[in-house]
Protein backbone atom coordinates (compact mmCIF):
# COMPACT_ATOMS: atom_id res chain seq x y z
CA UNK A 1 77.66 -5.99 -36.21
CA UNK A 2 73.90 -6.46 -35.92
CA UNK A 3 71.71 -3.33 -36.11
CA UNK A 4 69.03 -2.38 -33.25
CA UNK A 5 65.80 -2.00 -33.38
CA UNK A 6 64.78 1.70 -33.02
CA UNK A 7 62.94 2.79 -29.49
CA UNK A 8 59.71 2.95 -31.15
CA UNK A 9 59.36 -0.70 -32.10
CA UNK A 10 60.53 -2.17 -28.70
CA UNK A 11 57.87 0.73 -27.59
CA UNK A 12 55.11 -0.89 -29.71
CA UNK A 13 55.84 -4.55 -29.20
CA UNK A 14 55.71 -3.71 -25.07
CA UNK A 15 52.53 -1.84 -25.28
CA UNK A 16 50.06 -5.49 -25.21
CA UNK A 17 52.34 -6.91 -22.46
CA UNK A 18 52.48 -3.06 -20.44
CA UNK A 19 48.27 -3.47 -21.01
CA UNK A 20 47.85 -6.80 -20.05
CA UNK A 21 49.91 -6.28 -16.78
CA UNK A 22 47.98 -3.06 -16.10
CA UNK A 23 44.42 -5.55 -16.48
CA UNK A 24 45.74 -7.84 -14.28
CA UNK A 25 46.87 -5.59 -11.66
CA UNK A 26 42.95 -4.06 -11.62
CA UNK A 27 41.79 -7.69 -11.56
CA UNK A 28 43.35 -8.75 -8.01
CA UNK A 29 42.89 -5.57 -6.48
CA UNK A 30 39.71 -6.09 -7.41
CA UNK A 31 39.66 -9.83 -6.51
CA UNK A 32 41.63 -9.20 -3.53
CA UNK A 33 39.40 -7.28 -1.79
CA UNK A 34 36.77 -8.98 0.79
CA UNK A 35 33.63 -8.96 -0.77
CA UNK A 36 30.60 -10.16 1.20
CA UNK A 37 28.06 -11.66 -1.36
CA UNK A 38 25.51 -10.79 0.85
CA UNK A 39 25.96 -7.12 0.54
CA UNK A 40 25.23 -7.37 -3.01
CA UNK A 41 23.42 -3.53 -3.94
CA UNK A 42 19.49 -3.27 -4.70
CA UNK A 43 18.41 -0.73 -7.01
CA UNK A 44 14.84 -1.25 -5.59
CA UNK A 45 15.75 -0.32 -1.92
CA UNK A 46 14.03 3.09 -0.88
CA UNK A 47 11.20 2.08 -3.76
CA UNK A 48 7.82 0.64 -3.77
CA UNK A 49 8.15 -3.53 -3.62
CA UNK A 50 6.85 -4.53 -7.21
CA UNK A 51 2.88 -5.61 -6.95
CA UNK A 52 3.08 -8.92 -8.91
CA UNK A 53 -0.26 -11.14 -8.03
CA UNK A 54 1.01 -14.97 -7.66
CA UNK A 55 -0.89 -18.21 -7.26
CA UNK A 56 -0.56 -20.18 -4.56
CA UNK A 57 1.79 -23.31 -4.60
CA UNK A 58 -0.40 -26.43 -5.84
CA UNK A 59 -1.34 -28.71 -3.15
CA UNK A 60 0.39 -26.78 -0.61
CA UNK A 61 -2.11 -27.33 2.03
CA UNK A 62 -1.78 -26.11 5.91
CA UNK A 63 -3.92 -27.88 8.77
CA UNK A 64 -6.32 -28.53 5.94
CA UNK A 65 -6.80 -26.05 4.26
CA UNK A 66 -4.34 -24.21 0.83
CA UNK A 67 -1.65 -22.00 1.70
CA UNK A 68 -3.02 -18.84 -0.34
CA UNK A 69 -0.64 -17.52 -2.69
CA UNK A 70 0.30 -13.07 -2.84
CA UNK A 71 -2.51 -10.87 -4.01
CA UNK A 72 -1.77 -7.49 -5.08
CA UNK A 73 -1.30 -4.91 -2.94
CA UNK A 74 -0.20 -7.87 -0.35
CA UNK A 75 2.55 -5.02 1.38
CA UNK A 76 0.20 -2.26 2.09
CA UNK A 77 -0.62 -1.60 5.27
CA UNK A 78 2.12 -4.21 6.86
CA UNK A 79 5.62 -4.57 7.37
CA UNK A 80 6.39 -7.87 5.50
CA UNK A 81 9.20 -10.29 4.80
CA UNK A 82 9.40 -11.35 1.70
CA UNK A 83 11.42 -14.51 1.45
CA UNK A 84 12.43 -15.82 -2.11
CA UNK A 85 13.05 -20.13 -1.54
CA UNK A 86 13.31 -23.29 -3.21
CA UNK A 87 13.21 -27.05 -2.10
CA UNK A 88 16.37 -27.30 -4.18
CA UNK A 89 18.44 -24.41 -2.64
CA UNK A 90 20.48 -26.19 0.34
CA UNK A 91 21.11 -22.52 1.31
CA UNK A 92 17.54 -22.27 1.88
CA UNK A 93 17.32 -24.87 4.42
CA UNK A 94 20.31 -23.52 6.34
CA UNK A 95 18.16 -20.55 7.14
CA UNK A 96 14.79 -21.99 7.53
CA UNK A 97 15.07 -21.75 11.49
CA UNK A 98 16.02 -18.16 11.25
CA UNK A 99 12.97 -17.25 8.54
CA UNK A 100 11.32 -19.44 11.48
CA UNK A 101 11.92 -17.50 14.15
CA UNK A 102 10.83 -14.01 12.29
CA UNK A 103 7.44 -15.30 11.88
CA UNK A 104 7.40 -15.66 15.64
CA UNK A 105 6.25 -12.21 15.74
CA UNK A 106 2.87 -12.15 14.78
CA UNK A 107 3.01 -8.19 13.44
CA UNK A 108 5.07 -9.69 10.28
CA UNK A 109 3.36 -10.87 7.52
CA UNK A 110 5.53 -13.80 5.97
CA UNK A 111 5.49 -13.94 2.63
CA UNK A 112 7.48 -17.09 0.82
CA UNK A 113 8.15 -16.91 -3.06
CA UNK A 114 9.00 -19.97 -4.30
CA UNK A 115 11.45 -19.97 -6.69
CA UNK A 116 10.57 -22.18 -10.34
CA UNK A 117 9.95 -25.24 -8.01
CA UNK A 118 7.83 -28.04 -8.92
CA UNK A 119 4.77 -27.85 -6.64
CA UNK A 120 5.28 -31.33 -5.31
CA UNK A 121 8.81 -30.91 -3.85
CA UNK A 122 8.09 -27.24 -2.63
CA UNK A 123 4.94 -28.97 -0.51
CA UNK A 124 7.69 -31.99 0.78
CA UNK A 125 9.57 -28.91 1.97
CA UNK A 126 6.78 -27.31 3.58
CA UNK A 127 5.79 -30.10 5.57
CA UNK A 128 9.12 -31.58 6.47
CA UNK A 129 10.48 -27.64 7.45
CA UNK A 130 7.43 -26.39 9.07
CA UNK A 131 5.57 -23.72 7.56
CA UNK A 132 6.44 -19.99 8.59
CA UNK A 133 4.99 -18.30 5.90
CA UNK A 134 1.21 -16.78 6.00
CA UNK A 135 1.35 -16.39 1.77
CA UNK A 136 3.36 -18.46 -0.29
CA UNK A 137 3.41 -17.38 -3.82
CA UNK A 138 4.29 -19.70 -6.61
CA UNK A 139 7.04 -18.56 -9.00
CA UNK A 140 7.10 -20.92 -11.75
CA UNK A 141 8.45 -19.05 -14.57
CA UNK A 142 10.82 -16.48 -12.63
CA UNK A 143 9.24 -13.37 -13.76
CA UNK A 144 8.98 -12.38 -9.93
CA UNK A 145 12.47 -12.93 -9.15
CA UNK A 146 13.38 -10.43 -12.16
CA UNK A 147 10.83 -7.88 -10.63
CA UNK A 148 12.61 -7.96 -7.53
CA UNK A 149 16.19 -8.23 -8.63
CA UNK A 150 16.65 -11.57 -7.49
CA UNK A 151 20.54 -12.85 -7.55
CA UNK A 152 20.22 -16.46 -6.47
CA UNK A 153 18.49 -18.55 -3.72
CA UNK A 154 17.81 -17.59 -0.85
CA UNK A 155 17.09 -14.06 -0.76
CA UNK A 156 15.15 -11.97 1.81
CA UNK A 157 13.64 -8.33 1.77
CA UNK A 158 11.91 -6.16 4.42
CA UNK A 159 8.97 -4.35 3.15
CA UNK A 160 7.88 -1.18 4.90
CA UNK A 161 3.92 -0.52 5.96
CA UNK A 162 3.53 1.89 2.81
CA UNK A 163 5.02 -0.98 0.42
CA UNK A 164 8.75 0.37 0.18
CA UNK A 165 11.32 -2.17 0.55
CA UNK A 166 13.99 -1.51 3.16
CA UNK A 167 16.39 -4.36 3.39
CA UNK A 168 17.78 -6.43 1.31
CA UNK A 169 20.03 -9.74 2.56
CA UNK A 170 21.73 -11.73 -0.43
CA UNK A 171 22.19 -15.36 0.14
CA UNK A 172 21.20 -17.79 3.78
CA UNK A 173 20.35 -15.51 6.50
CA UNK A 174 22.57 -15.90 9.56
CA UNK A 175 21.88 -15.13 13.41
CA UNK A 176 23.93 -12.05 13.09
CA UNK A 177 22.24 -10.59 10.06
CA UNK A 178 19.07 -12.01 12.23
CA UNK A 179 20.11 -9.69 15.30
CA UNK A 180 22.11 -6.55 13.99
CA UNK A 181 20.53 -5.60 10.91
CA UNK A 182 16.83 -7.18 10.09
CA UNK A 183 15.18 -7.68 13.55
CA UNK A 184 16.09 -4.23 14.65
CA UNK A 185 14.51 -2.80 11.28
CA UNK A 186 11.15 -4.45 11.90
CA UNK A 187 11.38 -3.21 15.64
CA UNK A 188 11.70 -0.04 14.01
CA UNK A 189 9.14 0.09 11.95
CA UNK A 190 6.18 -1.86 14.09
């Protein structure tokens, strides 16, 4: 007759596989759940939009004359969308109509970071795109994307008139971000 193992082994031995079940149950509730990149949490909304001066793009010239790049204090005073790009970022092109169509309204001051681009594609994009911003600010090293908590490409922020920002939209705009949640906000605020 072959002895047993007492409770308390079998106990042990189950405890990594009782674990590892409990981690992987967390893991697709967790994974389960319908999470919109886009609504990605910004420590910096309700607080003043970090004043990083930029230099403009190099070469990145508009009917004649250089795009200027963002001074500081460039949010005072206006409501401003700040619009973080690249001439790499497909993502970026997607919503180039929409960022487009913002500047329509003349009371927004467009403001275009571009993202650790080299100056000669970001101009190619420029031109071939159209231009919507009034500033485009060149960031070739990424240190303004870490000021502003920057995920990935494209990302877009509304700035108040005191230099708070408002809104943040992770990822391509769309039309219905566009309609429901930004354009409302700068009607608000104009």
């Amino acid at each position: 007759m072959t002895e047993q193992p007492p409770k308390s082994r079998l106990l042990i031995a189950a405890l990594p596989l009782l674990a590892f079940a409990l981690l992987a149950g967390v893991f697709w509730v967790m994974l389960s759940e319908n999470r919109d990149p886009s609504k990605l949490p910004s420590a910096l909304i309700g607080k003043p939009a970090p004043d990083i001066a930029l230099q403009p793009v190099e070469g990145l010239i508009d009917a004649g004359v250089q795009i200027p790049g963002v001074p500081l204090n460039a949010f005072m005073g206006k409501v401003s969308v700040v619009n973080f790009w690249a001439s790499w970022c497909n993502p970026c092109k997607i919503e180039h109509p929409l960022i487009t169509e913002i500047a329509r309204n003349e009371q927004v001051q467009m403001i275009g970071i571009n993202y650790k681009d080299k100056p000669k594609r970001a101009t190619k994009f420029i031109t071939e795109q159209g231009n919507p911003y009034d500033l485009i600010g060149a960031d070739s090293n990424g240190r303004a994307a870490i000021e502003w908590g920057v995920y990935g490409m494209p990302e877009t922020f509304l700035v108040d008139q005191s230099g708070t920002i408002i809104f943040k939209h992770t990822g391509p705009l769309t039309a219905d971000v566009l309609t429901d949640e930004l354009l409302p906000m700068i009607a608000e605020r104009l």
